[in-house]
N, C-alpha and C. Protein backbone atom coordinates (compact mmCIF):
# COMPACT_ATOMS: atom_id res chain seq x y z
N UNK A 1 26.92 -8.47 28.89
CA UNK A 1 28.34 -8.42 29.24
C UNK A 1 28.86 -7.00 29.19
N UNK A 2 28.05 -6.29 28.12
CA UNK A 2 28.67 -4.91 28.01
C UNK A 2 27.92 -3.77 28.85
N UNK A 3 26.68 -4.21 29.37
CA UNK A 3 25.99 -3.55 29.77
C UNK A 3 25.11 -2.57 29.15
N UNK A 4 24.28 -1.44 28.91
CA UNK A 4 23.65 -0.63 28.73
C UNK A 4 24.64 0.08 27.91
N UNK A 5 24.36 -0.25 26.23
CA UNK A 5 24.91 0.63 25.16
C UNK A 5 24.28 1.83 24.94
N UNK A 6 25.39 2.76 24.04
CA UNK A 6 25.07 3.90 23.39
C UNK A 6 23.57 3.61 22.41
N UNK A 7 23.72 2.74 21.91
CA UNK A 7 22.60 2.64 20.52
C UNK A 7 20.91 3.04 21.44
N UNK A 8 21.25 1.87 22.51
CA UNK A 8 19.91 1.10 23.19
C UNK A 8 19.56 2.32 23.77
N UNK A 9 20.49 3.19 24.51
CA UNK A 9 19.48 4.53 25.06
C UNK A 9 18.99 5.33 24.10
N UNK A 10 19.27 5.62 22.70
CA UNK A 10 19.26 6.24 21.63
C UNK A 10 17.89 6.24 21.27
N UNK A 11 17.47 4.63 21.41
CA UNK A 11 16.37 4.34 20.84
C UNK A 11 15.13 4.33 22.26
N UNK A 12 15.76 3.54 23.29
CA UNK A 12 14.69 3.85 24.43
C UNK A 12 13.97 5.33 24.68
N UNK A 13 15.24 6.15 24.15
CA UNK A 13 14.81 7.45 25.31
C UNK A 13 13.79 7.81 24.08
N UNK A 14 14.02 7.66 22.40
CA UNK A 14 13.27 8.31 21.20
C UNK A 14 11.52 7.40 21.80
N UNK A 15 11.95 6.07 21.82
CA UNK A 15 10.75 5.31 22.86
C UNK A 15 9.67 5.83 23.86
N UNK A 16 10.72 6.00 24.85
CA UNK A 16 10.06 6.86 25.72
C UNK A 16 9.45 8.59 25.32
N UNK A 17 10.04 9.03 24.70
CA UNK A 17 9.33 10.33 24.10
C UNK A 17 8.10 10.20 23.21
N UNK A 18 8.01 9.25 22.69
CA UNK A 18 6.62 9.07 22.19
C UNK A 18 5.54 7.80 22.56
N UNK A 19 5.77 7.92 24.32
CA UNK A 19 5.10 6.72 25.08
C UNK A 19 4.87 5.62 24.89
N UNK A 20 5.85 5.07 24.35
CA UNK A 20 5.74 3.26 23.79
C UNK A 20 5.84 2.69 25.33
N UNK A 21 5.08 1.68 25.30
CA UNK A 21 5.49 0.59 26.18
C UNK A 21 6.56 -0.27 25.82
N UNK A 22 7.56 -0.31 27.13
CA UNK A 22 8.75 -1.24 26.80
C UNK A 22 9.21 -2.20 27.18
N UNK A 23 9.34 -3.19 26.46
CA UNK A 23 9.78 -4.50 27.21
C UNK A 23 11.41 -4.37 27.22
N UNK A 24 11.71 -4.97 28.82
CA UNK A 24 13.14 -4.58 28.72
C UNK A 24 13.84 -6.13 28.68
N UNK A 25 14.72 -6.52 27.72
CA UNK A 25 14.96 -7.75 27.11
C UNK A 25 16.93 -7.81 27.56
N UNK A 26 17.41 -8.91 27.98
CA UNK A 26 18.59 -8.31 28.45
C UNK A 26 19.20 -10.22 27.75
N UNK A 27 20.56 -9.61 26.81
CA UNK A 27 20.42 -10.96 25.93
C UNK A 27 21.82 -10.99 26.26
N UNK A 28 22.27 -11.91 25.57
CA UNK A 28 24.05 -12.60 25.86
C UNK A 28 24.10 -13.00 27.38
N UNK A 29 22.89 -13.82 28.14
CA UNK A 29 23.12 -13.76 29.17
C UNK A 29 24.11 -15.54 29.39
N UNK A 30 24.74 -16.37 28.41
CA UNK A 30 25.29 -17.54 28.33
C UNK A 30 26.55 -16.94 28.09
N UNK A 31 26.95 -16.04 28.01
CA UNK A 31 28.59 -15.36 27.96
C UNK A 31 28.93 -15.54 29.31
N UNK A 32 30.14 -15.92 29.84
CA UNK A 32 30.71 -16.19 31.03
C UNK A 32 30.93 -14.96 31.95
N UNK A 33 31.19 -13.70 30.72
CA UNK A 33 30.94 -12.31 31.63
C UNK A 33 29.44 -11.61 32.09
N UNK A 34 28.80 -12.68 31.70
CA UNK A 34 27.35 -12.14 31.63
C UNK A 34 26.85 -11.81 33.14
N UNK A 35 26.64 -10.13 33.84
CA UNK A 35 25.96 -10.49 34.95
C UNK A 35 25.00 -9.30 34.83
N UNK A 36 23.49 -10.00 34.73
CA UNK A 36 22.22 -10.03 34.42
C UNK A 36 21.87 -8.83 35.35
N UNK A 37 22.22 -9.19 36.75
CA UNK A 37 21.70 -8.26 37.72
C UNK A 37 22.61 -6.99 37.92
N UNK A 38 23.48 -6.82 37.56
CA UNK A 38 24.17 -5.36 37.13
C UNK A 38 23.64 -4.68 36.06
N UNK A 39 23.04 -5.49 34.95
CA UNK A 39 22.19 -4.67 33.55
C UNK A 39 21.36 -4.51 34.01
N UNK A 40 20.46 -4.88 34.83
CA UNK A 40 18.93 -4.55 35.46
C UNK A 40 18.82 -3.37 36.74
N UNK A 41 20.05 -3.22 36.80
CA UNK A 41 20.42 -2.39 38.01
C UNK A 41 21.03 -0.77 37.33
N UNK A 42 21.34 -1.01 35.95
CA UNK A 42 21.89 0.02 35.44
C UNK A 42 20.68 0.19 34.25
N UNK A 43 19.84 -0.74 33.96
CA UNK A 43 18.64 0.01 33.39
C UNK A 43 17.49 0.73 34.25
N UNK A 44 17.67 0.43 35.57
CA UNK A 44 16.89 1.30 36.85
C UNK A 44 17.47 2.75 36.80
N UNK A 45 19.01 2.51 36.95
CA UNK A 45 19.33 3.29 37.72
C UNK A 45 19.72 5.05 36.11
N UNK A 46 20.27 4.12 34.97
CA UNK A 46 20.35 5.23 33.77
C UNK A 46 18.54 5.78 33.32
N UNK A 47 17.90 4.87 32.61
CA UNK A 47 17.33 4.75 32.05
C UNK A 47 15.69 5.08 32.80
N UNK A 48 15.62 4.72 34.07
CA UNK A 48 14.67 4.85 34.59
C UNK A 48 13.33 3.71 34.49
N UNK A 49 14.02 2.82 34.06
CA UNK A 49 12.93 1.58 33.94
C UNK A 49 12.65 0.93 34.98
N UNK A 50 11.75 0.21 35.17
CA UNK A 50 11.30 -0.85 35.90
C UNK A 50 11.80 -2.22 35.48
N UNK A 51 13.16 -2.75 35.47
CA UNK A 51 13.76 -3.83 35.16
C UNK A 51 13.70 -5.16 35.92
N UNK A 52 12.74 -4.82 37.03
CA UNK A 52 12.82 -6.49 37.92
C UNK A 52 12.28 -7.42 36.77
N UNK A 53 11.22 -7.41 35.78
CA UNK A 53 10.40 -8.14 35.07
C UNK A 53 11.05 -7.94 33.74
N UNK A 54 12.46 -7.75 33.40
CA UNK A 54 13.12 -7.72 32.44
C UNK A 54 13.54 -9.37 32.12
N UNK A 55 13.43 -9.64 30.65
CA UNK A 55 13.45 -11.08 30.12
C UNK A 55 14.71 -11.32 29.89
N UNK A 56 15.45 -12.57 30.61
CA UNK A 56 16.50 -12.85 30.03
C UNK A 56 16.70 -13.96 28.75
N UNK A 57 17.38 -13.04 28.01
CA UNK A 57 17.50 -14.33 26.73
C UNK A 57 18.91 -14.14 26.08
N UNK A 58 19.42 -15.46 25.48
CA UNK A 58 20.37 -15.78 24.53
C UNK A 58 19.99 -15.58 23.12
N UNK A 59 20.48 -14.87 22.17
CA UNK A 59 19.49 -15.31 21.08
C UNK A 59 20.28 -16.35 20.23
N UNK A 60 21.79 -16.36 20.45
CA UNK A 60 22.61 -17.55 20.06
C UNK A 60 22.36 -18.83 20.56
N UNK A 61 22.11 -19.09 21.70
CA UNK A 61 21.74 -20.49 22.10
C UNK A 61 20.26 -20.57 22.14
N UNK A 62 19.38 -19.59 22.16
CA UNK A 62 18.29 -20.09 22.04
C UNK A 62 17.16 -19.58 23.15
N UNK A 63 17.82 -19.88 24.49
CA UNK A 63 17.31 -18.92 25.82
C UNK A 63 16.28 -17.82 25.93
N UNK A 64 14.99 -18.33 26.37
CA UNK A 64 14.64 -16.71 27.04
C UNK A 64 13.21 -16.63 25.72
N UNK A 65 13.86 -16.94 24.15
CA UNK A 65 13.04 -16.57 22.77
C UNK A 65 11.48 -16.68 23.03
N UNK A 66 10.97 -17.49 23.74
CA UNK A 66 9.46 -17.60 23.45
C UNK A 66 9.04 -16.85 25.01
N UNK A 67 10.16 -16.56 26.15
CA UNK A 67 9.86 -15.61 26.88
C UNK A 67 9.56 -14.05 26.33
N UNK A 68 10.48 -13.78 25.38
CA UNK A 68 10.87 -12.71 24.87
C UNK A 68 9.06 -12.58 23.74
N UNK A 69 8.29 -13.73 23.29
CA UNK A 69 7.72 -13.43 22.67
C UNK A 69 6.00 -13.15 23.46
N UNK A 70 6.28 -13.81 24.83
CA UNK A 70 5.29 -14.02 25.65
C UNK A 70 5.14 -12.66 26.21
N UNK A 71 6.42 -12.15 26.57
CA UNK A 71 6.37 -10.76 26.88
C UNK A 71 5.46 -9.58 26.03
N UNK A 72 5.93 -9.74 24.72
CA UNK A 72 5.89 -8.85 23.57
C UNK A 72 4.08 -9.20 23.56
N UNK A 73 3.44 -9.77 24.10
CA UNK A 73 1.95 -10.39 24.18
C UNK A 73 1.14 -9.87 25.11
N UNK A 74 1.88 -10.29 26.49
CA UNK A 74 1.22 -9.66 26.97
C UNK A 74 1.63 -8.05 27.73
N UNK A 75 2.34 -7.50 27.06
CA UNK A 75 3.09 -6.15 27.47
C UNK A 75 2.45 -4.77 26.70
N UNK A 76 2.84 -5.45 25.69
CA UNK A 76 2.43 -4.38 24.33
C UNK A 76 0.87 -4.58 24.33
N UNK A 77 0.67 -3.25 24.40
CA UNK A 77 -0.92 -3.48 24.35
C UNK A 77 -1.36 -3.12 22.26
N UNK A 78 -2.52 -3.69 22.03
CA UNK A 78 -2.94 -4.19 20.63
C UNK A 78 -3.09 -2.43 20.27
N UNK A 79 -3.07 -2.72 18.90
CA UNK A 79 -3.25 -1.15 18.05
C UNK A 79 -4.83 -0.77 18.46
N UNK A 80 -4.59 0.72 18.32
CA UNK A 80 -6.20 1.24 18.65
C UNK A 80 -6.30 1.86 17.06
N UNK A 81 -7.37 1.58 16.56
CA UNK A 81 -7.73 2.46 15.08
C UNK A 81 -9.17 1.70 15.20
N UNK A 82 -9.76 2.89 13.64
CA UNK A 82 -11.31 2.52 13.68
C UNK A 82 -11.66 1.92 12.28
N UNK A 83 -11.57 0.60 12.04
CA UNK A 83 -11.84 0.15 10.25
C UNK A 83 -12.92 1.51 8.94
N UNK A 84 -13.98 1.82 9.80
CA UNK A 84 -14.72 2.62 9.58
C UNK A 84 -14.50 4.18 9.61
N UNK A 85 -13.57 4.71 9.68
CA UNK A 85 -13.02 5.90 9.81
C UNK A 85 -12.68 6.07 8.55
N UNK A 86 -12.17 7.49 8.26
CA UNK A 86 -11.47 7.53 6.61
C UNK A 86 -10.12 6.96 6.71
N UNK A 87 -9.62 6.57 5.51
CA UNK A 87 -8.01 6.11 5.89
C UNK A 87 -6.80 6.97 6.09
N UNK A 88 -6.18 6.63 7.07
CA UNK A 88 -5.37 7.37 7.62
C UNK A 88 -4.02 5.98 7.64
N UNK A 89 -3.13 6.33 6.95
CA UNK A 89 -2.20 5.63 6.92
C UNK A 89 -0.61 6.04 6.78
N UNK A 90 0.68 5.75 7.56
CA UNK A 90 1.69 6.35 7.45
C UNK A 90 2.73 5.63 6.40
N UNK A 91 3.27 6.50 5.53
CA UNK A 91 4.24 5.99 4.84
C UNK A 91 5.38 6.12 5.80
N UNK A 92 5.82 4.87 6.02
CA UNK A 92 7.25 4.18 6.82
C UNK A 92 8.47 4.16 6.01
N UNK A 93 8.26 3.56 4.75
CA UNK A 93 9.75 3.53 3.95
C UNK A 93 9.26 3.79 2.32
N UNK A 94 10.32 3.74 1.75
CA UNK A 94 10.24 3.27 -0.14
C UNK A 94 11.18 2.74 -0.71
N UNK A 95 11.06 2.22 -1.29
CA UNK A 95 12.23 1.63 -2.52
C UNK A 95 11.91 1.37 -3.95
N UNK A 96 12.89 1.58 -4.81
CA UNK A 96 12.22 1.42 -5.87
C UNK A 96 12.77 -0.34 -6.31
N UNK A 97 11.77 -0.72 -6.94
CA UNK A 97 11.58 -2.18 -7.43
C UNK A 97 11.45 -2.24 -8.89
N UNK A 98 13.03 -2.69 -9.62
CA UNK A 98 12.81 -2.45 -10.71
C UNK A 98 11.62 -3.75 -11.49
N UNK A 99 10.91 -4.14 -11.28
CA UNK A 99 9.77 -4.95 -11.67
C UNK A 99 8.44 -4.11 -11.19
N UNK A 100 8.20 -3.67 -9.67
CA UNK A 100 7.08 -3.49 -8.92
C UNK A 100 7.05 -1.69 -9.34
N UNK A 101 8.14 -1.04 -9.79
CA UNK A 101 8.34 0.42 -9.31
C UNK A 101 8.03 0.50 -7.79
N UNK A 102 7.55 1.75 -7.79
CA UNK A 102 8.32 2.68 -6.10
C UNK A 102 7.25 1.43 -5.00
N UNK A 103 8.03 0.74 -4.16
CA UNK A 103 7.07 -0.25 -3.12
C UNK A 103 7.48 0.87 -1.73
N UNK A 104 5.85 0.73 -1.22
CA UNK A 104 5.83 1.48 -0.32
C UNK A 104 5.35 0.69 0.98
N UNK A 105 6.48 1.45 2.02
CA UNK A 105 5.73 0.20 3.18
C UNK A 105 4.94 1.24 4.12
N UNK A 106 3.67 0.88 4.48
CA UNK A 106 2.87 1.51 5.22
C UNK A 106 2.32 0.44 6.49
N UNK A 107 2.09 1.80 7.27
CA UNK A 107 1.56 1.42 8.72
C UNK A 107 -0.05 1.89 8.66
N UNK A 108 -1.60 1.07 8.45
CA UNK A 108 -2.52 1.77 8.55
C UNK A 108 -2.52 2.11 10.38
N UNK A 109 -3.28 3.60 10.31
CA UNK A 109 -3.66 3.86 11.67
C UNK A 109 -5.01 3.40 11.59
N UNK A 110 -5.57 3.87 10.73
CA UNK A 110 -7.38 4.41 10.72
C UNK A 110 -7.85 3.92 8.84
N UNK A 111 -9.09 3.51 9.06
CA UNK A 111 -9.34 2.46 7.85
C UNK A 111 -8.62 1.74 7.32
N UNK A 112 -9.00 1.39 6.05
CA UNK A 112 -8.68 0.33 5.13
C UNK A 112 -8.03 0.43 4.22
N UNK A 113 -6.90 -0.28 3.65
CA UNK A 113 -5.98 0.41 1.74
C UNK A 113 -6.05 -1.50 1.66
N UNK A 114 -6.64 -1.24 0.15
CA UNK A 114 -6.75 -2.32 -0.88
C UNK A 114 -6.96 -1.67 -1.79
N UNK A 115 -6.38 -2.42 -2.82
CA UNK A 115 -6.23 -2.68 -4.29
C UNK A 115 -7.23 -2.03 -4.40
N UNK A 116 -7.10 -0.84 -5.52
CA UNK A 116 -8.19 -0.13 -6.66
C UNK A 116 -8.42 1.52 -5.97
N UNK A 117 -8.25 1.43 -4.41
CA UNK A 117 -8.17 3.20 -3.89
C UNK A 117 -7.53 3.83 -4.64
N UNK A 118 -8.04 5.06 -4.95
CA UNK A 118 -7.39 6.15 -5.38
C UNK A 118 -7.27 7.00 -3.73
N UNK A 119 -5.40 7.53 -3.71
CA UNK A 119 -5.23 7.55 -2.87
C UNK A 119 -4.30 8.81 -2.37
N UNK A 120 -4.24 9.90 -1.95
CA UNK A 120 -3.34 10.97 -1.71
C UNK A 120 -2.49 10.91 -0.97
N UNK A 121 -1.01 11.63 -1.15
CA UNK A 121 -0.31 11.31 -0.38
C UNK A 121 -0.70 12.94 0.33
N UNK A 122 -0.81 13.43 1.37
CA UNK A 122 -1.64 14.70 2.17
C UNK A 122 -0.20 15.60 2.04
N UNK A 123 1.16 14.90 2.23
CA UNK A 123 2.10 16.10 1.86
C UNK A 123 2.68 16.44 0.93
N UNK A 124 2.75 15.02 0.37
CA UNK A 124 2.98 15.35 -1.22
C UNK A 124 2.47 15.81 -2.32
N UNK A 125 1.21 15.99 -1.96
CA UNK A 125 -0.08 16.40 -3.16
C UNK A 125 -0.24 15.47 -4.24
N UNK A 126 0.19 14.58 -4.20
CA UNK A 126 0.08 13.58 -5.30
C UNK A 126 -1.00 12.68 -5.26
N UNK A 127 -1.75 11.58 -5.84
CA UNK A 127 -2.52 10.98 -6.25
C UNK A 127 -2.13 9.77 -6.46
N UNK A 128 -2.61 8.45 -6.49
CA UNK A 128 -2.23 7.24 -6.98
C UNK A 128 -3.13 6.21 -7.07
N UNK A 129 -3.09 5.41 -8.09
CA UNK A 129 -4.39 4.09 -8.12
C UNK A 129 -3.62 2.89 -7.01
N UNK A 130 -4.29 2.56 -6.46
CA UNK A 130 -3.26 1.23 -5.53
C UNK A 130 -3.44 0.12 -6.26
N UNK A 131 -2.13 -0.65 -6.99
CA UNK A 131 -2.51 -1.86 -7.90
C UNK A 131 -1.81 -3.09 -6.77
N UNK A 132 -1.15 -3.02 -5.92
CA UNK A 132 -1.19 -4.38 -5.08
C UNK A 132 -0.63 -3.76 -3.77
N UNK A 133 -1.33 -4.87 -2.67
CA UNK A 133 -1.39 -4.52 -1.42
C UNK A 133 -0.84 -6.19 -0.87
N UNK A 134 0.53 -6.15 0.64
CA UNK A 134 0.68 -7.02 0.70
C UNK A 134 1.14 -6.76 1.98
N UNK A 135 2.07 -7.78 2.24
CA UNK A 135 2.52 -8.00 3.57
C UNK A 135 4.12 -9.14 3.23
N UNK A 136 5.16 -9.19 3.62
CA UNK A 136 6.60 -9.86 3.87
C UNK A 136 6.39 -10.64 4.50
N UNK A 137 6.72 -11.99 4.27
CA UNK A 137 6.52 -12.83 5.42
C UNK A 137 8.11 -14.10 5.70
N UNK A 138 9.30 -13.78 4.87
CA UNK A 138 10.11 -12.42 4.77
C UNK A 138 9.75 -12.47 2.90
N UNK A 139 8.85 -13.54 2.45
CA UNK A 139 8.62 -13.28 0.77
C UNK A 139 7.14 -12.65 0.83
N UNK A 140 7.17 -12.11 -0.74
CA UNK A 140 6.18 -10.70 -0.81
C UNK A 140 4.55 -11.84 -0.52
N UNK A 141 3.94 -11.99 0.09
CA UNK A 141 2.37 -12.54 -0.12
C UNK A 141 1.41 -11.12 0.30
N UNK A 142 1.10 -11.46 -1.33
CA UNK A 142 -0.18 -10.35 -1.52
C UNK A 142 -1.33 -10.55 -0.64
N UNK A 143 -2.28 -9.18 -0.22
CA UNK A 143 -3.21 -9.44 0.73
C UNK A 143 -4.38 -8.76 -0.21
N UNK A 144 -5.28 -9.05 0.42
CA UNK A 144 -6.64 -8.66 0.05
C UNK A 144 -6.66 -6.49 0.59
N UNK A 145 -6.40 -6.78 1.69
CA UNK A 145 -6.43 -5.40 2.48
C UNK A 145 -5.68 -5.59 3.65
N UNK A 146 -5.47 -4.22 4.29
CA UNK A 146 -4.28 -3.84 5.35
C UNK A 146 -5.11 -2.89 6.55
N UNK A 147 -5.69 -3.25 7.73
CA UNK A 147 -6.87 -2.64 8.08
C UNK A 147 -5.61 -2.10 9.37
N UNK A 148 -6.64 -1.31 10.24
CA UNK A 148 -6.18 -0.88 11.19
C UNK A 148 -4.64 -1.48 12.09
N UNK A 149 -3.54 -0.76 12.44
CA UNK A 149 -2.53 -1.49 13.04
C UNK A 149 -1.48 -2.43 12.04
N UNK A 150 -2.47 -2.43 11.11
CA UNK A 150 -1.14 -3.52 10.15
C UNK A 150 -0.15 -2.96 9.76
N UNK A 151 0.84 -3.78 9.27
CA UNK A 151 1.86 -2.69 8.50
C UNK A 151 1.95 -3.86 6.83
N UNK A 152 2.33 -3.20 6.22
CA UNK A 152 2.71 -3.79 5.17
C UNK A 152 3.15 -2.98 3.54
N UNK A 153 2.90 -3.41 2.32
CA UNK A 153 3.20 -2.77 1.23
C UNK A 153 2.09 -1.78 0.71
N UNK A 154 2.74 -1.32 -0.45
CA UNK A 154 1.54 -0.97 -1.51
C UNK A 154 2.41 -0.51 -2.52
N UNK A 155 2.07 -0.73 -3.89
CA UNK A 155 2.66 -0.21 -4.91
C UNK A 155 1.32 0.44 -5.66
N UNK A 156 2.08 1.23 -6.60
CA UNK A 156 0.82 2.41 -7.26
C UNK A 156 1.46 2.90 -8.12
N UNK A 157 1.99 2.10 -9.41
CA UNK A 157 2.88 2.45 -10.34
C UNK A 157 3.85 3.83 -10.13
N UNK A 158 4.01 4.08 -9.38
CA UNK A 158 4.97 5.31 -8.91
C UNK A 158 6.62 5.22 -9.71
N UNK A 159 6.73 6.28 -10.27
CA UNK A 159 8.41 5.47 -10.91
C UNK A 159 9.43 6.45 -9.76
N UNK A 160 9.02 7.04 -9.00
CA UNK A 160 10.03 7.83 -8.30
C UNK A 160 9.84 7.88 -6.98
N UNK A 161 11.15 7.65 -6.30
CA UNK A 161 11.08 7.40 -4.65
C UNK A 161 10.70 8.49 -4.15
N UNK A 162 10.97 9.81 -5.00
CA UNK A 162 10.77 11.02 -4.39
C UNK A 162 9.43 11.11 -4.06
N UNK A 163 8.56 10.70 -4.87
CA UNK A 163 6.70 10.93 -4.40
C UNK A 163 6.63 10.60 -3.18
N UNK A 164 7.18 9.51 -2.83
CA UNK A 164 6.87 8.81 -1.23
C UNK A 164 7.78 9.12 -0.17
N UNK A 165 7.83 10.40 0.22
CA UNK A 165 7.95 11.40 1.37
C UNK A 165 7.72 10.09 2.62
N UNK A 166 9.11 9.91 3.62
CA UNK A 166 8.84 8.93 4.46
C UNK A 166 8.11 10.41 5.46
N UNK A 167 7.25 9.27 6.60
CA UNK A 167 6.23 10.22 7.19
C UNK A 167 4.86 10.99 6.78
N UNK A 168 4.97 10.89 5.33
CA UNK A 168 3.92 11.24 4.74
C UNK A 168 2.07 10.19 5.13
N UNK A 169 0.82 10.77 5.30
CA UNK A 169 -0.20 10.28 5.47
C UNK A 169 -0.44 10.19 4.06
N UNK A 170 -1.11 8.62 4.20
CA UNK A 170 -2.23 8.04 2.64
C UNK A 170 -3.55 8.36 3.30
N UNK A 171 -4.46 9.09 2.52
CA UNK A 171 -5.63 8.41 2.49
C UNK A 171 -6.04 8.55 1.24
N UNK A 172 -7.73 8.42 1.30
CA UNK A 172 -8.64 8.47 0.18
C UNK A 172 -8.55 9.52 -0.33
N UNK A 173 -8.92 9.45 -1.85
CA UNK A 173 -8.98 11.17 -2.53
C UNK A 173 -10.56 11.68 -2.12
N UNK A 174 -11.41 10.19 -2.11
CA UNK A 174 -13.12 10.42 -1.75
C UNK A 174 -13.05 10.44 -0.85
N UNK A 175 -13.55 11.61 0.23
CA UNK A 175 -14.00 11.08 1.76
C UNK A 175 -12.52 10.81 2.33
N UNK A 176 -11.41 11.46 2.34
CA UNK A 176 -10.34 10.85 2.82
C UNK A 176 -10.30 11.73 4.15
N UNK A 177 -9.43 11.55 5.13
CA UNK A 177 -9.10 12.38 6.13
C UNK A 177 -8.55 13.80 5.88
N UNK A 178 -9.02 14.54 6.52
CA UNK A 178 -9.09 16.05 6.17
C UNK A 178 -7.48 16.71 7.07
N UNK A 179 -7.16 15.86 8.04
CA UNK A 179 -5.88 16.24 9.40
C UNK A 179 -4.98 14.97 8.94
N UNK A 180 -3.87 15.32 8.98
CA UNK A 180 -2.85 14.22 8.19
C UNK A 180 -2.05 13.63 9.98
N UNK A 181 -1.69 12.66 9.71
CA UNK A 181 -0.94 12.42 10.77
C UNK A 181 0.47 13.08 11.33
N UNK A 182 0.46 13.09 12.73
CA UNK A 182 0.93 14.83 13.36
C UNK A 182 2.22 14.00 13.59
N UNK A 183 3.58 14.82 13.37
CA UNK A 183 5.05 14.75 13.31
C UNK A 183 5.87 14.77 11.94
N UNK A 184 4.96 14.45 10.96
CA UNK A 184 5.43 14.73 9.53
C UNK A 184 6.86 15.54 9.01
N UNK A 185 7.57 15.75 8.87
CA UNK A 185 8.94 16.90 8.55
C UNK A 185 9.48 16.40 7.04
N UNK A 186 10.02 17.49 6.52
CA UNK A 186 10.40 17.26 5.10
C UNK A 186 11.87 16.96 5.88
N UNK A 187 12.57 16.17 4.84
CA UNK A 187 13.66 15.55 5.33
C UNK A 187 14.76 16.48 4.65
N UNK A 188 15.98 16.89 5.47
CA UNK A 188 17.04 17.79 5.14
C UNK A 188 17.54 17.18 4.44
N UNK A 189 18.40 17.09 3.70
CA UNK A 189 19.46 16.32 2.62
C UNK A 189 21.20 16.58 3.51
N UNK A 190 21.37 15.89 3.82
CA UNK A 190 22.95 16.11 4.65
C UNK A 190 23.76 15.18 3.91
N UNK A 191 25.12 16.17 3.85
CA UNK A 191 26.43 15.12 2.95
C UNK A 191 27.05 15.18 4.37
């Protein structure tokens, strides 16, 4: 109804700069102002997409959802990493958990993180034993291991958010990857 927001180019164009494939998903289409083929015409014409094969869905009534997931299947092509490689893994977020201490959510690229690695963070210089490895499903279920493409937790008795530098690479302290994963930046502090 509103057409092509501020947010959505924000994130497409950050998208498009680091070559994601995109599914273009066009929702509130059960609103009475809803016209589908003006958003598909203004994601051609701003954005530069290929919008004929754009999914229409409601996510209030329901519309479009298992299009929207059929898409996401066969669009997105599967993670590339090598189980057998050293581990190469990105720290995504942290929080601290006053039960778990600092929970860290990671994306592996390259090998394996389970329980018992001793594990470096490559910008932080720090070290850590990994005591549980898991995955949200939206409640915590612990996993065995987190191999190539997954995303999920790890805690490593850490008591401070500061160790876990978002962007920072995990690997092994033995045999770990020697080149950390490329875009890394220490984060400015802005009031």
């Amino acid at each position: 109804a509103q057409g092509v927001e501020a947010q959505t180019l924000a994130n497409v164009y950050q998208s498009i700069e680091h070559d994601h494939e995109i599914v273009p998903v066009i929702n509130k289409i059960d609103l009475p102002a809803a016209d589908a083929d003006k958003v598909k015409a203004e994601i051609e014409e701003i954005i530069g997409l290929d919008a004929s094969n754009a999914v229409l869905t409601s996510a209030k009534s329901g519309i479009g959802i298992e299009e929207v997931l059929d898409a996401v299947v066969a669009r997105i092509p599967p993670p590339k990493g090598d189980r057998t490689a050293p581990l190469k893994a990105m720290l995504v977020d942290s929080w601290y958990d006053p039960y778990l201490g600092v929970v860290i959510l990671v994306r592996v690229i390259d090998g394996v993180i389970k329980k018992g690695l001793q594990v470096k963070f490559m910008a932080g210089g720090t070290e850590h034993l990994i005591d549980r490895v898991g995955c949200f499903t939206p409640k915590i279920e612990q996993l065995e291991e987190l191999g190539p493409g997954e995303i999920g937790f790890i805690t490593a008795q850490i008591k401070e958010v500061a160790q876990a530098k978002v962007g920072d690479t995990i690997t092994t302290v033995k045999q770990g990857a020697t080149t950390a994963l490329p875009g890394f930046k220490e984060v400015q502090p802005v009031v």
